[in-house]
C-alpha atoms as a PDB file:
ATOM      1  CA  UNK A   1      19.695-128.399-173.391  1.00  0.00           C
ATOM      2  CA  UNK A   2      21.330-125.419-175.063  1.00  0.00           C
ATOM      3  CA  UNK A   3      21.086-123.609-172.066  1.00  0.00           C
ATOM      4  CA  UNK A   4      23.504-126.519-170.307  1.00  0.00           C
ATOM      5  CA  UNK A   5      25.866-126.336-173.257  1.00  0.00           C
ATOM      6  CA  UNK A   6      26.001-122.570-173.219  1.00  0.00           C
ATOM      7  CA  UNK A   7      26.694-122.234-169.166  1.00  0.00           C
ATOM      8  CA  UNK A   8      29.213-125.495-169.011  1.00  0.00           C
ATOM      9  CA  UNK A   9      30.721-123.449-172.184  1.00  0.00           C
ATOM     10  CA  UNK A  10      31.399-120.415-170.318  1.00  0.00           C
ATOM     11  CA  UNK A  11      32.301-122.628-167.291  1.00  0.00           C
ATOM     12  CA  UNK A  12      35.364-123.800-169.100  1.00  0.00           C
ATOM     13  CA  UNK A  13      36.406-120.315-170.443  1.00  0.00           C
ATOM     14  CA  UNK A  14      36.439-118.820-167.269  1.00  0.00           C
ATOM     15  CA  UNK A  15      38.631-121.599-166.173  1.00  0.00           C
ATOM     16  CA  UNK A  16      40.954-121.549-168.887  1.00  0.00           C
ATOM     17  CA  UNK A  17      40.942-117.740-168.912  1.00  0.00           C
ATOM     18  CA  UNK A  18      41.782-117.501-165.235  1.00  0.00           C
ATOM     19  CA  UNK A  19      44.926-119.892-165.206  1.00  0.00           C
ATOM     20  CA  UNK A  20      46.997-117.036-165.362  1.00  0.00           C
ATOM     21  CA  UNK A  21      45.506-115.092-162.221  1.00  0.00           C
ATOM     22  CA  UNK A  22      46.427-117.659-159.515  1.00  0.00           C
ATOM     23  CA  UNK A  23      49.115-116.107-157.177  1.00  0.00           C
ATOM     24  CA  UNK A  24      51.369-117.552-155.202  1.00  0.00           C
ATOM     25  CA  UNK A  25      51.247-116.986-151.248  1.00  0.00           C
ATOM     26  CA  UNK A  26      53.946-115.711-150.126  1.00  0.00           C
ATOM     27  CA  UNK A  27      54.678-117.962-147.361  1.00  0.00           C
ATOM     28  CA  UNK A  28      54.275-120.977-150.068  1.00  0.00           C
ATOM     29  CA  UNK A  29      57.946-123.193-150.074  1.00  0.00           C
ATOM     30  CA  UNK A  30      59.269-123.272-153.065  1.00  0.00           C
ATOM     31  CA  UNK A  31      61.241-126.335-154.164  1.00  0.00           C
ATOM     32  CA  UNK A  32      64.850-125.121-155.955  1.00  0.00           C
ATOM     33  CA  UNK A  33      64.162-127.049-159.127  1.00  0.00           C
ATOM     34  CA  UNK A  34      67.206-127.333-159.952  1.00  0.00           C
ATOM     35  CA  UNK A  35      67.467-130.579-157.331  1.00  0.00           C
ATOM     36  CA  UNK A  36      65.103-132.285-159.084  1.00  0.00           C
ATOM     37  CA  UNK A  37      65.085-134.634-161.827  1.00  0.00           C
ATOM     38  CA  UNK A  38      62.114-135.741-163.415  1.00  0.00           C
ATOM     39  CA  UNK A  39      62.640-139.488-164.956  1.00  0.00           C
ATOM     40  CA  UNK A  40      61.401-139.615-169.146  1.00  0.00           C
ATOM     41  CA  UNK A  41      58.103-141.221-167.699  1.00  0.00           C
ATOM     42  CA  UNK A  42      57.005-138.539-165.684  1.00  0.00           C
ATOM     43  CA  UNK A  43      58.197-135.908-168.171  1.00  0.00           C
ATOM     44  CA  UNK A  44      56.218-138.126-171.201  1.00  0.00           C
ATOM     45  CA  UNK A  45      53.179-137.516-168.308  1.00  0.00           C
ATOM     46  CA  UNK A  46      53.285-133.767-168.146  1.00  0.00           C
ATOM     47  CA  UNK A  47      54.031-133.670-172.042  1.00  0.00           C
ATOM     48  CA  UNK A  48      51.054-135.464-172.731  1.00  0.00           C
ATOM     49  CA  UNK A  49      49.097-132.857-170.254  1.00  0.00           C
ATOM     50  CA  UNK A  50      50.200-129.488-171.623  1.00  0.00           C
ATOM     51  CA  UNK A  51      49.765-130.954-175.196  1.00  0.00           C
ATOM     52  CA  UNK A  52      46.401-131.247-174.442  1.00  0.00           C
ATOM     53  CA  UNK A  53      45.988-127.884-172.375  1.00  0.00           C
ATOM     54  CA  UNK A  54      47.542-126.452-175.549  1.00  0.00           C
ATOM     55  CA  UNK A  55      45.197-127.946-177.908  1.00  0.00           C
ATOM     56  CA  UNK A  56      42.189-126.584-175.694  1.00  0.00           C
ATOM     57  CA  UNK A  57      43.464-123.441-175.317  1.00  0.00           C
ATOM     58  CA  UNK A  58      44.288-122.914-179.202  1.00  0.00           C
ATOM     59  CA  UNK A  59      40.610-124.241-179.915  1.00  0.00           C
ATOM     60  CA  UNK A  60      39.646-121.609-177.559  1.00  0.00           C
ATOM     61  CA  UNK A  61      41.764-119.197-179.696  1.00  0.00           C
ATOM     62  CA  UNK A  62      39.576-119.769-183.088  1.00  0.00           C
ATOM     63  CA  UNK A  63      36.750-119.884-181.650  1.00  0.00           C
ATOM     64  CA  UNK A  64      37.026-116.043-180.047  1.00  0.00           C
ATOM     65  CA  UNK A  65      38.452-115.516-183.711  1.00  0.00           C
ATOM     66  CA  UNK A  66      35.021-117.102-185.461  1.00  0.00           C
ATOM     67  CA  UNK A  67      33.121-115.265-183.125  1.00  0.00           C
ATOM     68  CA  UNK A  68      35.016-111.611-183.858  1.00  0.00           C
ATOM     69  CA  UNK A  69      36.051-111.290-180.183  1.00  0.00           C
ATOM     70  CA  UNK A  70      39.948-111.576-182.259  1.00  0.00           C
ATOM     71  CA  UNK A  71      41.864-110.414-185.657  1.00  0.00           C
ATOM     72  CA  UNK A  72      42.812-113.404-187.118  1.00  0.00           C
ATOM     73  CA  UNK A  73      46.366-112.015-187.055  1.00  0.00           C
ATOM     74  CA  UNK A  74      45.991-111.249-183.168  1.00  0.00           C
ATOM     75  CA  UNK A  75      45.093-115.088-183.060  1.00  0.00           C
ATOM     76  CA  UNK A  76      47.794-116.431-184.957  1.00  0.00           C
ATOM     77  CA  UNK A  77      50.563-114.334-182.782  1.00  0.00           C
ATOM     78  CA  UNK A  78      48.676-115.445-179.443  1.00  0.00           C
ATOM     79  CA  UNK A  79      48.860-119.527-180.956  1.00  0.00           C
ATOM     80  CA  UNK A  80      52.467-118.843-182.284  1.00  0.00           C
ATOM     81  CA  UNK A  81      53.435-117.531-178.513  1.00  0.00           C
ATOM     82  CA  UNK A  82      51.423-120.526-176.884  1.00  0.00           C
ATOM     83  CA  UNK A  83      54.053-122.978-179.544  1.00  0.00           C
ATOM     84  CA  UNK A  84      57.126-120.898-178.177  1.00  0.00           C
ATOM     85  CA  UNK A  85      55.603-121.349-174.604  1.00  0.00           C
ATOM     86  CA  UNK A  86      55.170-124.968-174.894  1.00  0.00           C
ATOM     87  CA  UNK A  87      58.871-125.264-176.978  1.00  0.00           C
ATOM     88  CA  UNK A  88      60.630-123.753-173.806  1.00  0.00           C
ATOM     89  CA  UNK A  89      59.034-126.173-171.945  1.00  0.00           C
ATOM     90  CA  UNK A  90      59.408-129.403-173.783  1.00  0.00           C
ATOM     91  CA  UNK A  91      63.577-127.721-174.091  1.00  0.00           C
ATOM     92  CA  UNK A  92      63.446-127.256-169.972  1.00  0.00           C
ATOM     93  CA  UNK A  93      62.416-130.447-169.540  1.00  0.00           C
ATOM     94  CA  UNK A  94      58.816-129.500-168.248  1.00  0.00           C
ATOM     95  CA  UNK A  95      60.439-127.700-165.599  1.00  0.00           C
ATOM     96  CA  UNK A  96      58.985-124.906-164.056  1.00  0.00           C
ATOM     97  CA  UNK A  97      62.056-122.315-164.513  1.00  0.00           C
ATOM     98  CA  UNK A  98      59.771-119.120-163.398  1.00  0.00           C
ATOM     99  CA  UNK A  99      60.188-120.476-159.976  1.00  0.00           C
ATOM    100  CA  UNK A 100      63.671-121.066-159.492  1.00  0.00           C
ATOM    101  CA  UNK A 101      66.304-118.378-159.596  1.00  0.00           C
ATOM    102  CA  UNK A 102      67.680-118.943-163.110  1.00  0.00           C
ATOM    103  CA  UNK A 103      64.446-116.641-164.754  1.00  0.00           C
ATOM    104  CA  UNK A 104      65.264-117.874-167.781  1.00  0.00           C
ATOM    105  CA  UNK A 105      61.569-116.639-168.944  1.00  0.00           C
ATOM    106  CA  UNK A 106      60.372-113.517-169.678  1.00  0.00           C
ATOM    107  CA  UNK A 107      56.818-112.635-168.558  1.00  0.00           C
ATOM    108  CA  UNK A 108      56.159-109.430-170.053  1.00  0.00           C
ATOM    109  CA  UNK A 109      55.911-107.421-173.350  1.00  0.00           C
ATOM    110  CA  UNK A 110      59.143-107.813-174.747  1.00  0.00           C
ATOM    111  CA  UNK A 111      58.211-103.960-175.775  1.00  0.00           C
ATOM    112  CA  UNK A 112      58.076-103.588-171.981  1.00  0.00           C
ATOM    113  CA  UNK A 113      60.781-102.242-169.742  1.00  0.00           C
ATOM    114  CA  UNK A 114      61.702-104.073-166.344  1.00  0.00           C
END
């Protein structure tokens, strides 16, 4: 049984480690967002969903810091970037801006040069 709980354990870590590796063929349409408008319903939908990817992913967090994988400081600034990630989002109205012209996100270090 342990043996299960280990392997479906590291199951979902891989999964929620590799969300950030997709890519995005490049023949892939992408809609301007811009034209869209999502209604409160379907916004209350994907609020609901990223809450809870949130919540998994900052349980995730404390365990690699129980375990000694992470600082507890290192922790704490990856969960308080994961809060600004999901603030930007609730304030974009769950809108993907990364896709649409208006790059109103940055994806790198901010100690990083473009």
């Amino acid at each position: 049984m342990k043996k299960v709980k280990h392997i479906l354990i590291m199951a979902v870590l891989v999964l929620l480690g590799t969300g950030g590796l997709t890519t995005v063929n490049a023949e892939t349409e992408i809609v301007n967002t811009d034209e869209v408008k999502l209604t409160q319903q379907q916004k209350e939908e994907l609020s609901v969903i990223h809450k809870n990817i949130l919540t998994e992913k900052k349980r995730l967090i404390s365990k690699y810091i129980e375990f000694g994988v992470l600082t507890e400081e290192k922790g704490q600034r990856i969960i308080n970037r994961m809060d600004e990630h999901y603030s930007m989002l609730e304030k974009e109205g769950f809108m993907p801006r990364h896709m649409s012209e208006k790059n109103n996100w940055k994806h790198h270090h901010p100690d990083q040069q473009n």
